[in-house]
PDB file of N, CA and C in Angstrom:
ATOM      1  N   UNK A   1      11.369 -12.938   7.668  1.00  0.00           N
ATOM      2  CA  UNK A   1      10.028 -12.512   7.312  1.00  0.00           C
ATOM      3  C   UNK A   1      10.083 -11.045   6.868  1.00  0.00           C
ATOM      4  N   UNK A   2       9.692 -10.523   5.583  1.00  0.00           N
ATOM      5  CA  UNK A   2       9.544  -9.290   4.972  1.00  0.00           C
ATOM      6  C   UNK A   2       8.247  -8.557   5.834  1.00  0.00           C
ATOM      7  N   UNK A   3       8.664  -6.916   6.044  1.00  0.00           N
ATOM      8  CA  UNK A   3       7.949  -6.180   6.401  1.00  0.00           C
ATOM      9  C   UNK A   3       6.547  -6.312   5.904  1.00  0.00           C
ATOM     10  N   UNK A   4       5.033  -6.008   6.515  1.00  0.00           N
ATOM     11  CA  UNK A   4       3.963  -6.199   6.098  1.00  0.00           C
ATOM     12  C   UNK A   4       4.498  -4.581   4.775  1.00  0.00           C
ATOM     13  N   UNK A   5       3.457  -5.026   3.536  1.00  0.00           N
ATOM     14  CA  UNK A   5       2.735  -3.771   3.072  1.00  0.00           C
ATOM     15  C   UNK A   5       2.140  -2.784   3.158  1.00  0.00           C
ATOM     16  N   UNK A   6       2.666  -1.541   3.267  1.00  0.00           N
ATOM     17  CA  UNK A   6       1.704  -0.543   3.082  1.00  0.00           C
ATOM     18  C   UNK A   6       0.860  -0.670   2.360  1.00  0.00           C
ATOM     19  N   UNK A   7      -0.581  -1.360   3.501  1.00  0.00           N
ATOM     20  CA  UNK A   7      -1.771  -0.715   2.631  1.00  0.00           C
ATOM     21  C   UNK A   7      -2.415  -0.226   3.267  1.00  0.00           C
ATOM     22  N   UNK A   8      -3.698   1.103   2.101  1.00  0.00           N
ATOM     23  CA  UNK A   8      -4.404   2.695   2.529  1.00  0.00           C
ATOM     24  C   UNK A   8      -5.518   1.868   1.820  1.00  0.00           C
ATOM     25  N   UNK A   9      -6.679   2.507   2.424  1.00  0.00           N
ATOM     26  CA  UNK A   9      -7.917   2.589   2.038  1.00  0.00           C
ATOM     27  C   UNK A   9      -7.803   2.921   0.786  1.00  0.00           C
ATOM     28  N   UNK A  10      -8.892   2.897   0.150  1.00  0.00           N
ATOM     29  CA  UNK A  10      -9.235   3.411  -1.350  1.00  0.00           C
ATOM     30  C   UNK A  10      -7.838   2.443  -2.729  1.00  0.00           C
ATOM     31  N   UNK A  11      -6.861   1.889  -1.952  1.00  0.00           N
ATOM     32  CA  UNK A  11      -6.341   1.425  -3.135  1.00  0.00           C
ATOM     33  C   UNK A  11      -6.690   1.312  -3.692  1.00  0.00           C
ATOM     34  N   UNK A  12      -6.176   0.860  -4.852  1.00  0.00           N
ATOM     35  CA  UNK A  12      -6.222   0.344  -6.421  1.00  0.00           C
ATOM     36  C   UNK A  12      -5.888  -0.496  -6.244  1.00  0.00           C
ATOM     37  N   UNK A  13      -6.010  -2.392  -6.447  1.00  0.00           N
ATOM     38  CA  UNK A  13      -4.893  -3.549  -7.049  1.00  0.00           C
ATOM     39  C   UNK A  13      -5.262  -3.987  -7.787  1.00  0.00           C
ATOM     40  N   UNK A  14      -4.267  -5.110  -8.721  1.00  0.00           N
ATOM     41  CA  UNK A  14      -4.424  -6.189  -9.271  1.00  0.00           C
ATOM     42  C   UNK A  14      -4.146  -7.017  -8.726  1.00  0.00           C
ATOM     43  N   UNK A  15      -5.028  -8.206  -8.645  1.00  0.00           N
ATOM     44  CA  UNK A  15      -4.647  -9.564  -8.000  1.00  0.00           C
ATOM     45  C   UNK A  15      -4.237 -10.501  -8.998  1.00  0.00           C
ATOM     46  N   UNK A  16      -3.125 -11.328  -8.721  1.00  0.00           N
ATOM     47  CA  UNK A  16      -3.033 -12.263  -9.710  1.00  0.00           C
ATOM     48  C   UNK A  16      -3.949 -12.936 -10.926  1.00  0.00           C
ATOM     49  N   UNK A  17      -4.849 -13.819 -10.265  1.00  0.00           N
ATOM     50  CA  UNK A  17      -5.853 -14.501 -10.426  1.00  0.00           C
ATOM     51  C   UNK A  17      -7.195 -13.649 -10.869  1.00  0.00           C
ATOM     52  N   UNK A  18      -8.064 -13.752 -11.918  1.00  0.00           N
ATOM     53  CA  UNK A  18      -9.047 -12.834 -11.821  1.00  0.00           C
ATOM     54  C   UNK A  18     -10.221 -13.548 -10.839  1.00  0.00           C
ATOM     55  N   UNK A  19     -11.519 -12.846 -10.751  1.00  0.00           N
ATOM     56  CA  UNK A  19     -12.208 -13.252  -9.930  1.00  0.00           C
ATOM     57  C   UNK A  19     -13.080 -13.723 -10.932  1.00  0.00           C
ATOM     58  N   UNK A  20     -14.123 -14.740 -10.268  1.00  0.00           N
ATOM     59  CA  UNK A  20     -15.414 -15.321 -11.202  1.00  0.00           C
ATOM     60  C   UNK A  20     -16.158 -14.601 -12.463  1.00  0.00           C
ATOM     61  N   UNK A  21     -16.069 -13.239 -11.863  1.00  0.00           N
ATOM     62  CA  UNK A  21     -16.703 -12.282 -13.208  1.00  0.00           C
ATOM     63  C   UNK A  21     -15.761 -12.069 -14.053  1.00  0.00           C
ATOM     64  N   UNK A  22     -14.449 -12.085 -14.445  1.00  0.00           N
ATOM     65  CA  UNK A  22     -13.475 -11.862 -15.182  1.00  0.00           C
ATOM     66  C   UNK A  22     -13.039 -10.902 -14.784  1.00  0.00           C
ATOM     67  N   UNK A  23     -12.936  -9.840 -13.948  1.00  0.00           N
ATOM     68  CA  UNK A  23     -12.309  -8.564 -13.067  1.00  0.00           C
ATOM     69  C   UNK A  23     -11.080  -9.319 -12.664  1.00  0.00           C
ATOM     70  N   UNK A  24     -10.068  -8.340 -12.442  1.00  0.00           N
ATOM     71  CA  UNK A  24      -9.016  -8.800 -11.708  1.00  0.00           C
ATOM     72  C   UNK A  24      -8.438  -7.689 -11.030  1.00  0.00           C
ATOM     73  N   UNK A  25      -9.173  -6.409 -11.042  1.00  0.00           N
ATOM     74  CA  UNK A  25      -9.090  -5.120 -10.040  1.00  0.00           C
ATOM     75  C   UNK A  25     -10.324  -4.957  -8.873  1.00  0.00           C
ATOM     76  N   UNK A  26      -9.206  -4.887  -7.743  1.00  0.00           N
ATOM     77  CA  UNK A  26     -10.161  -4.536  -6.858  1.00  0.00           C
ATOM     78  C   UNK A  26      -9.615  -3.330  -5.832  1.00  0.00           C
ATOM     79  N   UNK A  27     -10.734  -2.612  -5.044  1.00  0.00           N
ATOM     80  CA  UNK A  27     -10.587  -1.545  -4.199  1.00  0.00           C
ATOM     81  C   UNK A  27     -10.540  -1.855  -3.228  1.00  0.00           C
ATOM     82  N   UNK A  28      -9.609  -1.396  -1.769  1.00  0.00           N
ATOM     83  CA  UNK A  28      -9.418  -1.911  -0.188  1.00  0.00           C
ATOM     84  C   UNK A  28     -10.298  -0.942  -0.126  1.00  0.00           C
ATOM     85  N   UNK A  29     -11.321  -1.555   0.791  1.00  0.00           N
ATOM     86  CA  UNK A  29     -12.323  -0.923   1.703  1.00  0.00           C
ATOM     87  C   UNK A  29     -12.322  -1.125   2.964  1.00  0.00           C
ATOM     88  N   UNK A  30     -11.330  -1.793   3.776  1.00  0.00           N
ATOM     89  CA  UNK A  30     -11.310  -2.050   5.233  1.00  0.00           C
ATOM     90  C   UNK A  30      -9.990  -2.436   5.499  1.00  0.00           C
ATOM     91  N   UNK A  31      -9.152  -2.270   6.520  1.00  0.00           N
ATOM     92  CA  UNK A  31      -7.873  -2.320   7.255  1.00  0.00           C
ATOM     93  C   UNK A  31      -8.049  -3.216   7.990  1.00  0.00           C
ATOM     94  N   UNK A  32      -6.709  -3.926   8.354  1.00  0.00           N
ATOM     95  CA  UNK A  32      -6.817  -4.607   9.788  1.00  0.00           C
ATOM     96  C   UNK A  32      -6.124  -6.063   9.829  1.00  0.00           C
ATOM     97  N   UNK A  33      -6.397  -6.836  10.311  1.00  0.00           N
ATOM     98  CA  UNK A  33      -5.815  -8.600  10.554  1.00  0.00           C
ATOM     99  C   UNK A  33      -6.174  -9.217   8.764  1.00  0.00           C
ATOM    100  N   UNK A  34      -7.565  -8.330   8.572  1.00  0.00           N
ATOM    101  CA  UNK A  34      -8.171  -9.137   7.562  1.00  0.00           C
ATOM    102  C   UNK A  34      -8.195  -8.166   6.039  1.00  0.00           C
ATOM    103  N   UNK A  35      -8.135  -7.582   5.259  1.00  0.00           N
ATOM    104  CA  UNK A  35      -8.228  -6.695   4.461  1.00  0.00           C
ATOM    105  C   UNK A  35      -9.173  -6.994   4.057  1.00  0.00           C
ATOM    106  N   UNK A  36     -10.682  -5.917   3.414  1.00  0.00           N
ATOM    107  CA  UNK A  36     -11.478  -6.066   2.682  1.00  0.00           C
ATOM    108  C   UNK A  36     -11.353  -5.410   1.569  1.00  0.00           C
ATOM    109  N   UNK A  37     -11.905  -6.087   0.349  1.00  0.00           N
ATOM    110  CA  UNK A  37     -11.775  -5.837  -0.973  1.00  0.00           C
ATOM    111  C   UNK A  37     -12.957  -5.760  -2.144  1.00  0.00           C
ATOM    112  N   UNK A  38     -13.132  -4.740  -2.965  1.00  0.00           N
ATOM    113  CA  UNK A  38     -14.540  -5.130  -3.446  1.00  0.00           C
ATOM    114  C   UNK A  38     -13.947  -5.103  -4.946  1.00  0.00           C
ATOM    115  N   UNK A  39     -14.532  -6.216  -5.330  1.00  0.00           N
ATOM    116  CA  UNK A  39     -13.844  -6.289  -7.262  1.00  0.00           C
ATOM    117  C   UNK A  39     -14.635  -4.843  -8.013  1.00  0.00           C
ATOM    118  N   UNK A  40     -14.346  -4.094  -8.494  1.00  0.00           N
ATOM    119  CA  UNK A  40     -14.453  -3.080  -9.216  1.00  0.00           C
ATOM    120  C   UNK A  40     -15.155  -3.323 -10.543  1.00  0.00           C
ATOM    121  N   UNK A  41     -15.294  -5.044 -11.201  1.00  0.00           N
ATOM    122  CA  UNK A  41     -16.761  -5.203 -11.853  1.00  0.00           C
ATOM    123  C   UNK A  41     -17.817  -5.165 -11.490  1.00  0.00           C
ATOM    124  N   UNK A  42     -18.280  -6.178 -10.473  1.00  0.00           N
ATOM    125  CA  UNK A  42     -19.470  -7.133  -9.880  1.00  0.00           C
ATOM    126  C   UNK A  42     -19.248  -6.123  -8.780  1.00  0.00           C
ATOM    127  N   UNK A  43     -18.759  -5.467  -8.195  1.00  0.00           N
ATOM    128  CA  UNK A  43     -18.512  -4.891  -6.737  1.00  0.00           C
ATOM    129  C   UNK A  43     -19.197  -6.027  -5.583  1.00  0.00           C
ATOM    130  N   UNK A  44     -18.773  -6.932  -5.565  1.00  0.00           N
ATOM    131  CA  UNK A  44     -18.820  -8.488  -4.582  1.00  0.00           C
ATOM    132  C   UNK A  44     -17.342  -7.981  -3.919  1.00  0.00           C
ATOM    133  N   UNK A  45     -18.222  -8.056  -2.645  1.00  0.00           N
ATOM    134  CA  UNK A  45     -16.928  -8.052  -1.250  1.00  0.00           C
ATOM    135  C   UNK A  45     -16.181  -9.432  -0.874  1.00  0.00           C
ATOM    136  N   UNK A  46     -14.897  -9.238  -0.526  1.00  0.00           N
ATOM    137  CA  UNK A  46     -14.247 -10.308   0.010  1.00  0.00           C
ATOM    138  C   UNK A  46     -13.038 -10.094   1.051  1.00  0.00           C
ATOM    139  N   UNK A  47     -13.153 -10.570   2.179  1.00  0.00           N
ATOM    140  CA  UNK A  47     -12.439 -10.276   3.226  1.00  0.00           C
ATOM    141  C   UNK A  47     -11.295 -11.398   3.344  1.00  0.00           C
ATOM    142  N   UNK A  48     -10.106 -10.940   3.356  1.00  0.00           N
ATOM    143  CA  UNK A  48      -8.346 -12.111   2.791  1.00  0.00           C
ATOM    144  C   UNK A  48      -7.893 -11.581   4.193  1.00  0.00           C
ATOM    145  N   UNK A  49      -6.992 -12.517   4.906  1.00  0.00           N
ATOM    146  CA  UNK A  49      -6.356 -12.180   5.888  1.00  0.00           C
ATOM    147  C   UNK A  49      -5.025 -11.423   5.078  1.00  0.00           C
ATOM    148  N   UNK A  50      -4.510 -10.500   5.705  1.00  0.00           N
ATOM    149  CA  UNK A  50      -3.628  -9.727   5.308  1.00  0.00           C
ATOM    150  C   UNK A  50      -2.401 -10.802   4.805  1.00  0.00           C
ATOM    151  N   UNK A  51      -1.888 -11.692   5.489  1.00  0.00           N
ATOM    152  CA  UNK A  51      -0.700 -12.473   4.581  1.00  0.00           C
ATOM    153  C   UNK A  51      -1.307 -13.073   3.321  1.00  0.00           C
ATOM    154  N   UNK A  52      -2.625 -13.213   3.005  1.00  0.00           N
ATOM    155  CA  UNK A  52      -3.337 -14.294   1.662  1.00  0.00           C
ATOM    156  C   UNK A  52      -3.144 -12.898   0.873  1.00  0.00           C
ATOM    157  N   UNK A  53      -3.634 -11.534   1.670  1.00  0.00           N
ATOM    158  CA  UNK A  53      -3.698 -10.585   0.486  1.00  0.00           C
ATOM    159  C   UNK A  53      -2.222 -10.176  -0.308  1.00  0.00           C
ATOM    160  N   UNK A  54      -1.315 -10.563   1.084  1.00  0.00           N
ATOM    161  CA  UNK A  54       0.319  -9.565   0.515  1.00  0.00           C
ATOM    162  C   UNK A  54       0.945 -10.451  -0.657  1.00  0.00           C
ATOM    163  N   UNK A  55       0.084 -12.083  -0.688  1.00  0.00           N
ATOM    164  CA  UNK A  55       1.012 -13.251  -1.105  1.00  0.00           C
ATOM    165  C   UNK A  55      -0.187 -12.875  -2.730  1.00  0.00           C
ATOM    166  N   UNK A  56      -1.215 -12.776  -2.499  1.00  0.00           N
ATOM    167  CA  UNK A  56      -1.828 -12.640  -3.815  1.00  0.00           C
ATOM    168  C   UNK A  56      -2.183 -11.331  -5.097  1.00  0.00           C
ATOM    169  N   UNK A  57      -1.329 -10.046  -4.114  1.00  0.00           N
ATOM    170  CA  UNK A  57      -1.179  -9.436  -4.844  1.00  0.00           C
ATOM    171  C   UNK A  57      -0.650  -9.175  -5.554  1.00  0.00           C
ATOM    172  N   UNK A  58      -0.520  -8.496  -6.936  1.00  0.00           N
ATOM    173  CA  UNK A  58      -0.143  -8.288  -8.196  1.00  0.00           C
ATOM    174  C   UNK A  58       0.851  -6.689  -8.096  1.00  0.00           C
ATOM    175  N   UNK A  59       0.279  -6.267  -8.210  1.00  0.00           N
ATOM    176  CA  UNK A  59       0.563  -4.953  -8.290  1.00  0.00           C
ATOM    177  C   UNK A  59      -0.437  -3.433  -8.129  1.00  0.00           C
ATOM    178  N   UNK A  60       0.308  -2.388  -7.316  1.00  0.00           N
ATOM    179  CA  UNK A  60      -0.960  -1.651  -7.052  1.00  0.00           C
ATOM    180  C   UNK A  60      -1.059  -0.553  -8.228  1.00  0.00           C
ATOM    181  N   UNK A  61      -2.455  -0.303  -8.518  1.00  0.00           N
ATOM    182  CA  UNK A  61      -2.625   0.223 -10.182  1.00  0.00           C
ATOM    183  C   UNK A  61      -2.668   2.101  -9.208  1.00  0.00           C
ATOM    184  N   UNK A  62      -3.474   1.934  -8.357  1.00  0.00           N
ATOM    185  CA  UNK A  62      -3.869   3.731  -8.011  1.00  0.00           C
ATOM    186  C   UNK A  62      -3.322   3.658  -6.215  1.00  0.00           C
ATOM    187  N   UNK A  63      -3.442   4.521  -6.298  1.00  0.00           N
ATOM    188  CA  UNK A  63      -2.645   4.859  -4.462  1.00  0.00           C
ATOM    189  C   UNK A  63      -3.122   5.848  -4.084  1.00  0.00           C
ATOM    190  N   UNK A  64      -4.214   6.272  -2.929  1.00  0.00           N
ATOM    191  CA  UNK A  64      -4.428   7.474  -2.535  1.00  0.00           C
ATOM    192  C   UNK A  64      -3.062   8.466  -1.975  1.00  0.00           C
ATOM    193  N   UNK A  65      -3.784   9.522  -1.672  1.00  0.00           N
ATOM    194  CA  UNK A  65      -2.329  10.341  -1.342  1.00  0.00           C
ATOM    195  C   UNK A  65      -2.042  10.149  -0.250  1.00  0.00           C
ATOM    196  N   UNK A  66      -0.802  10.349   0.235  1.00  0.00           N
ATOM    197  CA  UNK A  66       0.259  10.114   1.531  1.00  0.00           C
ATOM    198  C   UNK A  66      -0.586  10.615   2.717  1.00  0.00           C
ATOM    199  N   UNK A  67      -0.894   9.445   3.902  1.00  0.00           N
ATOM    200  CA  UNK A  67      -1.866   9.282   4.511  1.00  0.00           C
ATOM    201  C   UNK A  67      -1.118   9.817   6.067  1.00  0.00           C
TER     202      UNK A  67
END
């Protein structure tokens, strides 16, 4: 089993898949078991358990600074 991801508040990602509005960037707004995420079109929240988020992420576009 690979180490969890470093993830910080305020990220940047891309998720694979876009979401219903055609966005496919969204911002972490919450830490924890569950990560919360708000798409950066529609700003519609969605809470992924941290393994759905590590398995569906894309790549991170912005990174706050060293926390």
């Amino acid at each position: 089993m690979p180490p969890p991801i470093p993830i910080y508040l305020e990220d940047l990602v891309q998720m694979r898949k876009p979401h219903a509005c055609g966005g496919d960037t969204w911002r972490v707004f919450r830490l924890g078991a569950e990560i919360g995420i708000r798409c950066t079109t529609c700003e519609r929240k969605v809470l992924l358990q941290r393994s759905e988020f590590e398995r569906r992420i894309k790549r991170f576009i912005e990174r706050p600074q060293a926390q």
